[in-house]
N, C-alpha and C. Protein backbone atom coordinates (compact mmCIF):
# COMPACT_ATOMS: atom_id res chain seq x y z
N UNK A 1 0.81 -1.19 0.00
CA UNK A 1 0.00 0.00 0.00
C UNK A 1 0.85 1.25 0.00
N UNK A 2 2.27 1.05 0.31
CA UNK A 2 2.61 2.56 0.74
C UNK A 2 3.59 2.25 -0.53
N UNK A 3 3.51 1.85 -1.65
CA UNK A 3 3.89 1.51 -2.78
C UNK A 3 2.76 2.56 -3.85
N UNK A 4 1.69 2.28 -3.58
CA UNK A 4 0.69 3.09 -4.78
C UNK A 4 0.77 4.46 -4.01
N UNK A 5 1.31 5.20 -3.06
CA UNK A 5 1.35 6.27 -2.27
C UNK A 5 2.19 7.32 -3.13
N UNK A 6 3.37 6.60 -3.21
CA UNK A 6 4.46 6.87 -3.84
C UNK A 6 4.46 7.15 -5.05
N UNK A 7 3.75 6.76 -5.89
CA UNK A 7 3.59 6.57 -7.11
C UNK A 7 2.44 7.53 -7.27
N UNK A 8 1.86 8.03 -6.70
CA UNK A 8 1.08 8.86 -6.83
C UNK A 8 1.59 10.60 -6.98
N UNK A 9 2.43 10.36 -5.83
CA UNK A 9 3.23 11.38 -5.14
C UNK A 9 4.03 12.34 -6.90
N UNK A 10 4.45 10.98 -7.77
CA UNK A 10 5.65 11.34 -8.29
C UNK A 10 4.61 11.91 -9.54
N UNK A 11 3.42 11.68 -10.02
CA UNK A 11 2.67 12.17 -11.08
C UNK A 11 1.82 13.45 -10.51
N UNK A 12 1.92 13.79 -9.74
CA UNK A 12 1.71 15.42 -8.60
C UNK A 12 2.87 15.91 -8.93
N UNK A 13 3.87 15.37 -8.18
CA UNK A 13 5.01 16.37 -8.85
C UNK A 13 5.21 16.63 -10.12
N UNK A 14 5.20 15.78 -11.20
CA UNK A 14 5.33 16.08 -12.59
C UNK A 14 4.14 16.91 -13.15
N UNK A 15 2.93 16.71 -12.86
CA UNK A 15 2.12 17.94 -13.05
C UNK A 15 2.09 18.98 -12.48
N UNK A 16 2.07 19.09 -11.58
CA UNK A 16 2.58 20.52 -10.94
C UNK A 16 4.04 21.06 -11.79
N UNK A 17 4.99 20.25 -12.16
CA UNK A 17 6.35 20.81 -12.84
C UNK A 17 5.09 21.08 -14.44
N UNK A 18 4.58 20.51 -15.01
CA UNK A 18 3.91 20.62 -16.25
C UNK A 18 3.33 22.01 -15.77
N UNK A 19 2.82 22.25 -15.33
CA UNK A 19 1.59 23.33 -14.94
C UNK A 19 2.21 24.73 -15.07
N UNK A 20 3.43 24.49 -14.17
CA UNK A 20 4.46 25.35 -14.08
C UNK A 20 5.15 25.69 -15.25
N UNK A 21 5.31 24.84 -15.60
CA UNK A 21 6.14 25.14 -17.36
C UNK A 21 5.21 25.96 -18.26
N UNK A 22 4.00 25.80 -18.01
CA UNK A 22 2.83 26.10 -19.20
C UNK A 22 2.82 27.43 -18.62
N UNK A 23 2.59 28.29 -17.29
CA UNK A 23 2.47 28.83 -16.87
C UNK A 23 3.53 30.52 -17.77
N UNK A 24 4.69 29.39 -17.34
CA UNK A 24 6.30 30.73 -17.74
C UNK A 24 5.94 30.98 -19.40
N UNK A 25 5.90 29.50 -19.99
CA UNK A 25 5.55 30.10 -21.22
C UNK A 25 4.07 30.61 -21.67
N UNK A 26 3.86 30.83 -21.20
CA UNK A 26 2.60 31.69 -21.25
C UNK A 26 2.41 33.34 -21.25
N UNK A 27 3.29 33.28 -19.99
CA UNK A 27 3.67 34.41 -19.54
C UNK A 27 4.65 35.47 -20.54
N UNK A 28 5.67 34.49 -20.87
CA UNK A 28 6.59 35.14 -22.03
C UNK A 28 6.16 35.43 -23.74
N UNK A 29 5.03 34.91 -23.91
CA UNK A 29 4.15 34.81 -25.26
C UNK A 29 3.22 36.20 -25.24
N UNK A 30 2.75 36.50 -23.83
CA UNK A 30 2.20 37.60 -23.36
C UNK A 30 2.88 38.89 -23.88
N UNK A 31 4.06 38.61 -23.67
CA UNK A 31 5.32 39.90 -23.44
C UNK A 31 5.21 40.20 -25.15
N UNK A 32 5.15 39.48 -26.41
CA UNK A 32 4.45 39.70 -27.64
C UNK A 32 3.36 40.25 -28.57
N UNK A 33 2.45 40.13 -27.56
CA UNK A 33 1.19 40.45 -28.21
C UNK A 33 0.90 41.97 -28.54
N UNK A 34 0.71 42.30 -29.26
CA UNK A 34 0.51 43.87 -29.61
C UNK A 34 -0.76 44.18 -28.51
N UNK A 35 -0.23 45.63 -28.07
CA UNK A 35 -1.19 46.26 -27.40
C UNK A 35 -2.10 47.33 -27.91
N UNK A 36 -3.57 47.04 -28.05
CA UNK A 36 -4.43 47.93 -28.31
C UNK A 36 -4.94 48.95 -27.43
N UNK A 37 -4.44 49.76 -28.72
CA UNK A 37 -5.00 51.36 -27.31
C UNK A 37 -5.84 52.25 -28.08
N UNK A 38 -6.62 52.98 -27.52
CA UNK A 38 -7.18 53.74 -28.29
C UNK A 38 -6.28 55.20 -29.25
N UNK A 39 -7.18 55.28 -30.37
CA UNK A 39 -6.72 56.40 -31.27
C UNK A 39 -6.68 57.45 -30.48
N UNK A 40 -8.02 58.15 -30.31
CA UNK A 40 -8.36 59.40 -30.05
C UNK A 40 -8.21 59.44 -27.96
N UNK A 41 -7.93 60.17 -27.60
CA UNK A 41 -7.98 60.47 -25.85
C UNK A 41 -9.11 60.94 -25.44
N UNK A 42 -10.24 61.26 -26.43
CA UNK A 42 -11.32 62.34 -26.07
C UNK A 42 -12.44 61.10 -26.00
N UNK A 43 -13.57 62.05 -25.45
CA UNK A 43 -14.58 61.25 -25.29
C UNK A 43 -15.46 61.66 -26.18
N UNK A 44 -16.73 60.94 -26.47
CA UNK A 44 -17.48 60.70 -28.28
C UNK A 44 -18.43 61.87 -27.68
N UNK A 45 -18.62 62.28 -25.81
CA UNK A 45 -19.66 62.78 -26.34
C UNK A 45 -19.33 64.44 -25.88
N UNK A 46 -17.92 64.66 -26.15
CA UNK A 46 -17.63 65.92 -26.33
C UNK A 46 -17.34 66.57 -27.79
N UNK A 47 -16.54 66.06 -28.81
CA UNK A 47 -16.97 65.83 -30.01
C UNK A 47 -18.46 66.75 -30.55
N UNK A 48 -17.75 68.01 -31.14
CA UNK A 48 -19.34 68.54 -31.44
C UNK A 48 -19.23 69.22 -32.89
N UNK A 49 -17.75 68.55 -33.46
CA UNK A 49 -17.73 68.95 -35.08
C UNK A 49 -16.48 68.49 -35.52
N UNK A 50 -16.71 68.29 -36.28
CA UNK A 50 -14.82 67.55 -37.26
C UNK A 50 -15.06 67.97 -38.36
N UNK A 51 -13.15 68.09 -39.28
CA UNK A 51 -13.24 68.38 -40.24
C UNK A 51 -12.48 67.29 -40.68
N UNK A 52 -12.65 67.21 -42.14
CA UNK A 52 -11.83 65.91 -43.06
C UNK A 52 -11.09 66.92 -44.03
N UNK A 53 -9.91 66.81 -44.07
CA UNK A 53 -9.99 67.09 -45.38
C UNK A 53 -8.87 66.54 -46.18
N UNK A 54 -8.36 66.43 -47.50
CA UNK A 54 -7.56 65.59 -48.01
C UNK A 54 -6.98 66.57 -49.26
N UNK A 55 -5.81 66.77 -49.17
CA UNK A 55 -5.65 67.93 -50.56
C UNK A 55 -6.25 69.35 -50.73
N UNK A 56 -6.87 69.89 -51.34
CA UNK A 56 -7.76 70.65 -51.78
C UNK A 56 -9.19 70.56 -50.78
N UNK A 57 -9.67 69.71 -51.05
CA UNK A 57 -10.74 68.96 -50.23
C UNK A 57 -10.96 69.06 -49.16
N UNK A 58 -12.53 69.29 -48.52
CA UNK A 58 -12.23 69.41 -47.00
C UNK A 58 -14.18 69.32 -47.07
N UNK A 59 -14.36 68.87 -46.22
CA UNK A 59 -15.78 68.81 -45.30
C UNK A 59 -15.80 69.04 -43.71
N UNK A 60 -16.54 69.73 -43.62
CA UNK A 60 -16.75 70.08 -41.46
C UNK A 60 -18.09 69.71 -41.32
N UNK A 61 -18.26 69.19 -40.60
CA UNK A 61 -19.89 68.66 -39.93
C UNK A 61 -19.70 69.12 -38.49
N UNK A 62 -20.75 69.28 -38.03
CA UNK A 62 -21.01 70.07 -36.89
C UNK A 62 -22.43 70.01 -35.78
N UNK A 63 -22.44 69.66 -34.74
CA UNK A 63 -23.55 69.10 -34.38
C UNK A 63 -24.57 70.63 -34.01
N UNK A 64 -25.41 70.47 -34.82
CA UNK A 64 -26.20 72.26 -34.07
C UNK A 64 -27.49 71.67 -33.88
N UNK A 65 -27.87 71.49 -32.36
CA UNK A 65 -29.31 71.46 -31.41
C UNK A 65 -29.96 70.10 -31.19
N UNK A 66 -30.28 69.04 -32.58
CA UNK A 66 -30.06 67.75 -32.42
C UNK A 66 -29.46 66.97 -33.33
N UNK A 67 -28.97 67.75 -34.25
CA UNK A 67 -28.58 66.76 -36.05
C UNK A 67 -27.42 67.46 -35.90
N UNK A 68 -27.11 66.52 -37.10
CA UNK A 68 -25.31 67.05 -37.49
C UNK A 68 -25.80 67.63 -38.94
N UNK A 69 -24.97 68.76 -38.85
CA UNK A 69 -25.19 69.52 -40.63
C UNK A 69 -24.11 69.85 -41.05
N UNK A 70 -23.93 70.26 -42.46
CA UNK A 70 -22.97 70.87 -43.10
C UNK A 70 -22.68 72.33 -42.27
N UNK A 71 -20.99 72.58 -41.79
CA UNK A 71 -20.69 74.01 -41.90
C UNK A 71 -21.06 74.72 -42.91
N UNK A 72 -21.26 76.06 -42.82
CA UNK A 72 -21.81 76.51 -44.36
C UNK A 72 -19.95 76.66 -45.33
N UNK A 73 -20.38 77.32 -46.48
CA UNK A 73 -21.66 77.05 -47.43
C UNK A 73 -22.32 76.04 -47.54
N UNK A 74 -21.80 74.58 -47.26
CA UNK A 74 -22.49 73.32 -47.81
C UNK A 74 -23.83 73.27 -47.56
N UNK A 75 -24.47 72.59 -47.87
CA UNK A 75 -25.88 72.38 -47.58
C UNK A 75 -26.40 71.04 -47.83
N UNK A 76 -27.58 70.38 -47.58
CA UNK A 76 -28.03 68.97 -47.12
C UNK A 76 -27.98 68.79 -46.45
N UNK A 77 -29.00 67.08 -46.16
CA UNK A 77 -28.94 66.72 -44.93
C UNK A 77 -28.01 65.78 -45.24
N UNK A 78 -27.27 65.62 -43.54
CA UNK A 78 -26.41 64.48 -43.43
C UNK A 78 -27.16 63.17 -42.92
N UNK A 79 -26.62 62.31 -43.28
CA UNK A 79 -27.30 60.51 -43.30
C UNK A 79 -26.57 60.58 -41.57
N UNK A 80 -27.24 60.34 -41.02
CA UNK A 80 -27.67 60.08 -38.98
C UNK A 80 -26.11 58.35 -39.16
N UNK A 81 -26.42 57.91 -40.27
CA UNK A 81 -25.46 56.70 -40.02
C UNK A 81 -24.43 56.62 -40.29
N UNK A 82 -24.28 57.39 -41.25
CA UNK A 82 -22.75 57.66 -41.51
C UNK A 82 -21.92 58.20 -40.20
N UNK A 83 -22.46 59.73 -39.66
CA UNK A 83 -21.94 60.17 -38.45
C UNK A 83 -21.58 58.85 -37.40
N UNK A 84 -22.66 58.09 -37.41
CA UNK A 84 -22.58 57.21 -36.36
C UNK A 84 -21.31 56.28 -36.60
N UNK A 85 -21.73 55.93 -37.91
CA UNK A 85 -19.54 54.88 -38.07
C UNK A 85 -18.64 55.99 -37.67
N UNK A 86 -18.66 56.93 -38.17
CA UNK A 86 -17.91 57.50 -38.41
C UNK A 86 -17.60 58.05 -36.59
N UNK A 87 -18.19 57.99 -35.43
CA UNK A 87 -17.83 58.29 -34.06
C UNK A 87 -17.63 56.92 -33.73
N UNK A 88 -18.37 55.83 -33.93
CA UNK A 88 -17.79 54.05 -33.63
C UNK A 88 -16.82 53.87 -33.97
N UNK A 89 -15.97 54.14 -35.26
CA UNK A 89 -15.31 53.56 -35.80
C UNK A 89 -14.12 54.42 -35.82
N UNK A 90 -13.86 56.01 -35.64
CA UNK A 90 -13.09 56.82 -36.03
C UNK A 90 -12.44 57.08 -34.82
N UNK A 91 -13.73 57.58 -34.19
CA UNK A 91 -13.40 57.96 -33.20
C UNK A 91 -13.03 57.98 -32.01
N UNK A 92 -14.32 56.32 -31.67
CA UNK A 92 -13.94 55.20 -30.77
C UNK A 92 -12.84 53.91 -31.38
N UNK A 93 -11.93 54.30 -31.94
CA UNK A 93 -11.27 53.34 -32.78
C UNK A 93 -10.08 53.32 -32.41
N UNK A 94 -9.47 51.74 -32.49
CA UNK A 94 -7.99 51.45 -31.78
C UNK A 94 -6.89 51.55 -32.86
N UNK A 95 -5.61 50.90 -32.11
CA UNK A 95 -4.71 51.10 -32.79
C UNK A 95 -3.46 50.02 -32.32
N UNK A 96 -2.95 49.57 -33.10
CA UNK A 96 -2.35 47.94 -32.32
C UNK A 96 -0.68 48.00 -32.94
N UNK A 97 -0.14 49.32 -31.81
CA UNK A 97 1.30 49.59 -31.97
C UNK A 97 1.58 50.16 -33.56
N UNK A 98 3.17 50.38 -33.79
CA UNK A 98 3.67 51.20 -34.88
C UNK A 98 4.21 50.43 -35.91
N UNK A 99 3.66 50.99 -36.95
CA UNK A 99 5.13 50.23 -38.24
C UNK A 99 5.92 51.01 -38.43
N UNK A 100 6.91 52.41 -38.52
CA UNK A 100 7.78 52.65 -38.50
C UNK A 100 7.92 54.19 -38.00
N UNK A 101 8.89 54.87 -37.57
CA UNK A 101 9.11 56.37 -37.22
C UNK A 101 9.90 57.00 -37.70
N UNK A 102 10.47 56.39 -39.62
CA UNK A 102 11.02 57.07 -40.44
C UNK A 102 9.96 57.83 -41.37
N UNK A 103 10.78 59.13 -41.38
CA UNK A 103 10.08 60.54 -41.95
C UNK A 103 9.81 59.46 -43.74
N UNK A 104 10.91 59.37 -43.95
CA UNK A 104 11.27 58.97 -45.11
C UNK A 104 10.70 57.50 -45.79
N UNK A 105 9.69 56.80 -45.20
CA UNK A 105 8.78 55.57 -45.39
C UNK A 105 7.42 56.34 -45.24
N UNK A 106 7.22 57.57 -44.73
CA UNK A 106 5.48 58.03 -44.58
C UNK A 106 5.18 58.05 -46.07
N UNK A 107 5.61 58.10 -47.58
CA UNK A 107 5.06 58.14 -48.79
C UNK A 107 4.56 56.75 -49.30
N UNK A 108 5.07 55.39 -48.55
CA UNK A 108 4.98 54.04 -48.16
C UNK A 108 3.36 53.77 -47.69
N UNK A 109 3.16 54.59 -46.98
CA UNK A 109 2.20 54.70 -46.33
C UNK A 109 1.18 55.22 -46.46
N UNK A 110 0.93 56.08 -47.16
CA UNK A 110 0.51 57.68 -47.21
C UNK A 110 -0.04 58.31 -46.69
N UNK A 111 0.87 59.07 -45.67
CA UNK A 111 0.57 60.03 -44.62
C UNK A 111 1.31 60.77 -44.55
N UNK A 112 1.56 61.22 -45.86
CA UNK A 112 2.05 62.84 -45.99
C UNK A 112 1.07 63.64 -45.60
N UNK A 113 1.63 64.88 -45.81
CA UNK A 113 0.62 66.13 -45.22
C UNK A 113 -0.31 66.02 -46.85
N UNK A 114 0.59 65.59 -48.04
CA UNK A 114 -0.17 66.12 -48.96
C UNK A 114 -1.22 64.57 -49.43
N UNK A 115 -0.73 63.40 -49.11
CA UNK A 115 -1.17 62.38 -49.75
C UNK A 115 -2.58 61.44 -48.61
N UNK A 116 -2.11 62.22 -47.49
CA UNK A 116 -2.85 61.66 -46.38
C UNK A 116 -4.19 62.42 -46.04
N UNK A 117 -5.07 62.01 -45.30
CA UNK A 117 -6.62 62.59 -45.22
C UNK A 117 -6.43 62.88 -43.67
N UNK A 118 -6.70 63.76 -43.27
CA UNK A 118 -6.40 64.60 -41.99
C UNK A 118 -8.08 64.38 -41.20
N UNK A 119 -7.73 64.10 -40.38
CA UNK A 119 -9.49 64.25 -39.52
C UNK A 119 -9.24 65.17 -38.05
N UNK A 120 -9.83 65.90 -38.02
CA UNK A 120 -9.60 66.96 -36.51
C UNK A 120 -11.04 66.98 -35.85
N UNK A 121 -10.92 66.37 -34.80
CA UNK A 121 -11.82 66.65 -33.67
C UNK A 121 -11.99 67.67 -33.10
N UNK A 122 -13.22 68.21 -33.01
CA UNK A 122 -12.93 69.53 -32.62
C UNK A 122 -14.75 69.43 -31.46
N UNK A 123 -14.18 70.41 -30.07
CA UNK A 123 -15.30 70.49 -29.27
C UNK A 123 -15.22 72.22 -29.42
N UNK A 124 -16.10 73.18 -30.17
CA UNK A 124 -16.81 73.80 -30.30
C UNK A 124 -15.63 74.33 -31.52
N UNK A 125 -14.87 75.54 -31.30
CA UNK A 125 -13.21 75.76 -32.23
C UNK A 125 -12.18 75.40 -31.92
N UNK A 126 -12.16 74.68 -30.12
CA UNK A 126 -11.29 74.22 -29.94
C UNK A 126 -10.66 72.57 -30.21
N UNK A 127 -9.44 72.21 -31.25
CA UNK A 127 -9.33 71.19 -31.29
C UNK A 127 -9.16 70.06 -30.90
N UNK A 128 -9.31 69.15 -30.13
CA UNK A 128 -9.35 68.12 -29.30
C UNK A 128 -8.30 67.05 -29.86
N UNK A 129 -8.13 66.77 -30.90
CA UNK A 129 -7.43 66.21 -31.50
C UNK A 129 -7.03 65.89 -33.17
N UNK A 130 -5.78 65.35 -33.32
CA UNK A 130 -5.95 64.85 -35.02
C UNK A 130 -4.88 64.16 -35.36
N UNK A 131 -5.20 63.56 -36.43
CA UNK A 131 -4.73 62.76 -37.26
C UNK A 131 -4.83 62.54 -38.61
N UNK A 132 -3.50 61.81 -39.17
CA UNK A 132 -3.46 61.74 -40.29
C UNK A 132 -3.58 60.72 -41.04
N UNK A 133 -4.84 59.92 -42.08
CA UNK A 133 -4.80 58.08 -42.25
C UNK A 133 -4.31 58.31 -43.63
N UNK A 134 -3.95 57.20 -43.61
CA UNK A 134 -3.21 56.93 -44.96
C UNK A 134 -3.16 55.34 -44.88
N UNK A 135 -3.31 54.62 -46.27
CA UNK A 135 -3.37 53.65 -46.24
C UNK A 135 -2.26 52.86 -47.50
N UNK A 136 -1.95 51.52 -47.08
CA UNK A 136 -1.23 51.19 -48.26
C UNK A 136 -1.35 49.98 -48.92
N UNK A 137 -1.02 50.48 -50.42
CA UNK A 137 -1.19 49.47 -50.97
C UNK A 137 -1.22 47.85 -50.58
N UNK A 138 -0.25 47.51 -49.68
CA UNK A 138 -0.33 46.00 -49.68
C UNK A 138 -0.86 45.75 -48.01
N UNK A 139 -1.49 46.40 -47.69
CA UNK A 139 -2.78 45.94 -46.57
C UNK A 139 -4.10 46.07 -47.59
N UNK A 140 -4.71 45.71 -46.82
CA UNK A 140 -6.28 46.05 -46.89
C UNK A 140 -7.07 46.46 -46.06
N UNK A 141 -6.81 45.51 -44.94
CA UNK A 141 -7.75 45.36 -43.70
C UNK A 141 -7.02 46.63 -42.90
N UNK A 142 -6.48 47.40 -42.78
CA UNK A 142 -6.73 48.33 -41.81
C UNK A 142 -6.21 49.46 -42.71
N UNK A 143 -5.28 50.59 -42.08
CA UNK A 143 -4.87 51.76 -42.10
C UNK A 143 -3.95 52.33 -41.48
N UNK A 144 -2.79 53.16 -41.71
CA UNK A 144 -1.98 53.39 -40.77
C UNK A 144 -2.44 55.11 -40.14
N UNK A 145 -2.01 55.69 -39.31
CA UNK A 145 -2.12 56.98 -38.56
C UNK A 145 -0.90 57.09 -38.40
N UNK A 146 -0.81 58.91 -38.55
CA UNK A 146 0.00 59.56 -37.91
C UNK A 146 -0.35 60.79 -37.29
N UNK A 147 0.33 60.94 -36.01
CA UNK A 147 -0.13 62.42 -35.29
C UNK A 147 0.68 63.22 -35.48
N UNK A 148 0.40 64.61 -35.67
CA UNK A 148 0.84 65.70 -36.25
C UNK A 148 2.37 65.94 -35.61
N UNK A 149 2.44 65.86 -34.20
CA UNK A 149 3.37 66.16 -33.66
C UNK A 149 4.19 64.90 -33.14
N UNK A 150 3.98 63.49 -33.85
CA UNK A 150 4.61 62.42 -33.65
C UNK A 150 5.13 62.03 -34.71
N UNK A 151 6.74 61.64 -34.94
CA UNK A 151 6.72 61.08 -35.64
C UNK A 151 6.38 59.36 -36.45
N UNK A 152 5.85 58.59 -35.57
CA UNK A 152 5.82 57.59 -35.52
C UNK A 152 4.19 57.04 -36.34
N UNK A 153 4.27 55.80 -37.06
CA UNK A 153 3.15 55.16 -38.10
C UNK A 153 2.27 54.42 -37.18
N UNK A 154 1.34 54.30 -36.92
CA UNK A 154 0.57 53.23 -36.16
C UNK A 154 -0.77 52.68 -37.33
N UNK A 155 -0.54 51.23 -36.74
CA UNK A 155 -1.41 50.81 -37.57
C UNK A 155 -2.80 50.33 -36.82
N UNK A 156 -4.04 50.48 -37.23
CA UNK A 156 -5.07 51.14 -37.32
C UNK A 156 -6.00 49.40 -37.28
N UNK A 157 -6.58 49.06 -36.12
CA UNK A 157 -7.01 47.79 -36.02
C UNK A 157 -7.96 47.42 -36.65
N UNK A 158 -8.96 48.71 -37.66
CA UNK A 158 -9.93 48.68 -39.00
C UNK A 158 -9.63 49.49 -39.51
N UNK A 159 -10.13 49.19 -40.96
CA UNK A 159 -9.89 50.41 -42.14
C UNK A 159 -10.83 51.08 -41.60
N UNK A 160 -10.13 52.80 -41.26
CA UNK A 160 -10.56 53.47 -40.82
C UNK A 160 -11.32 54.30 -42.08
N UNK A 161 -10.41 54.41 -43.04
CA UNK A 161 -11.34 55.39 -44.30
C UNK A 161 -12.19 55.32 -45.22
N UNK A 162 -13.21 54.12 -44.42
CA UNK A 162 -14.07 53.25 -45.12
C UNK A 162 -15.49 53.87 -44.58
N UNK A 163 -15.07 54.79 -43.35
CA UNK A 163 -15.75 55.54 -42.34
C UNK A 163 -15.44 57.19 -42.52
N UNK A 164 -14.66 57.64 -43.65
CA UNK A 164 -14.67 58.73 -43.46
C UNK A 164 -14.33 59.40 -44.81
N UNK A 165 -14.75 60.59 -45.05
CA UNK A 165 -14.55 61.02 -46.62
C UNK A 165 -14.18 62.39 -46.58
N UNK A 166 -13.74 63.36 -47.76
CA UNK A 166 -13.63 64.48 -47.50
C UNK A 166 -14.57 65.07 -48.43
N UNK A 167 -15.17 64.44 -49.20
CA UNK A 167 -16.09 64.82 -50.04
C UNK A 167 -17.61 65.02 -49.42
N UNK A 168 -18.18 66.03 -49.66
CA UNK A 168 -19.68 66.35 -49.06
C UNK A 168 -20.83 65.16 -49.31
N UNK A 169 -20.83 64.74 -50.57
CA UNK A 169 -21.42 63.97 -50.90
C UNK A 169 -21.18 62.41 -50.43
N UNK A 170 -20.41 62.02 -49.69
CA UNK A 170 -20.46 60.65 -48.99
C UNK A 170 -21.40 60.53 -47.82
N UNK A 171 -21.40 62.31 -47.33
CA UNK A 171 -22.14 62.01 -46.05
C UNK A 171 -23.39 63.03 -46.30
N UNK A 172 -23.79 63.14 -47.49
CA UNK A 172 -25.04 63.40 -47.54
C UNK A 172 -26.42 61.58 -47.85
């Protein structure tokens, strides 16, 4: 009897050593994983107008009393759903670390000042935040960002400009 004791004893210890092993490497696989953080620092429901604009190009929407409308001159109504991706997805939207913080790869990317689409958050004239998306050729699925005063690429955990236009007519 004090034979099957023993023998018991020694497959406790080896699982407990198993358990333990699974544990460290676990732990060190952790130390890998890209961290998602959010884009924007602001909250969706301070946000009371943004502008897009891309080149030449530019649209401002602006929330006045209960709807979002065109800044003037524009005119129409804006589609209630578009705004809505466009604060889910833009605004409440992550970002899962950098691909590079050479000046000289942002045309790679395109998030030049001239090739990239600029979005600025803004709570009344004051700006809250911005950024610059640009996307490249050999992704699909997301987008990269850059902030004005960073040099660094982050890539963008959805295509973000699938949610955002600089043209009036996307979000009419």
């Amino acid at each position: 009897m004090a034979k099957t004791k023993s023998s018991w004893g020694k497959y406790i210890i080896i699982l407990a050593i198993a358990i333990l092993l699974l544990l460290v490497v676990r732990l060190k696989e952790n130390k890998y994983e890209q961290k998602v953080t959010d884009i924007f620092s602001v909250d969706v429901e301070n946000v009371n107008s943004f502008t897009i604009s891309k080149g030449e190009e530019s649209v401002t929407l602006m929330f006045a009393d209960t709807t979002w409308v065109f800044a003037e001159p524009d005119t129409g109504k804006v589609k209630q759903y578009r705004i809505d991706n466009f604060l889910k997805n833009v605004v409440e939207g992550k970002k899962t670390g950098f691909a590079t913080a050479k000046v000289e790869k942002y045309d790679q990317y395109n998030i030049t000042d001239e090739l990239g689409t600029t979005v600025e958050i803004k709570k009344g004239e004051t700006v809250l935040a911005s950024i610059i998306v640009g996307s490249s050729k050999a992704s699909w699925a997301q987008d990269y960002i850059r902030y004005p005063d960073n040099p660094k690429v982050y890539i963008t955990q959805k295509k973000l400009l699938n949610y955002l236009s600089e043209k009036a007519s996307y979000w009419r």
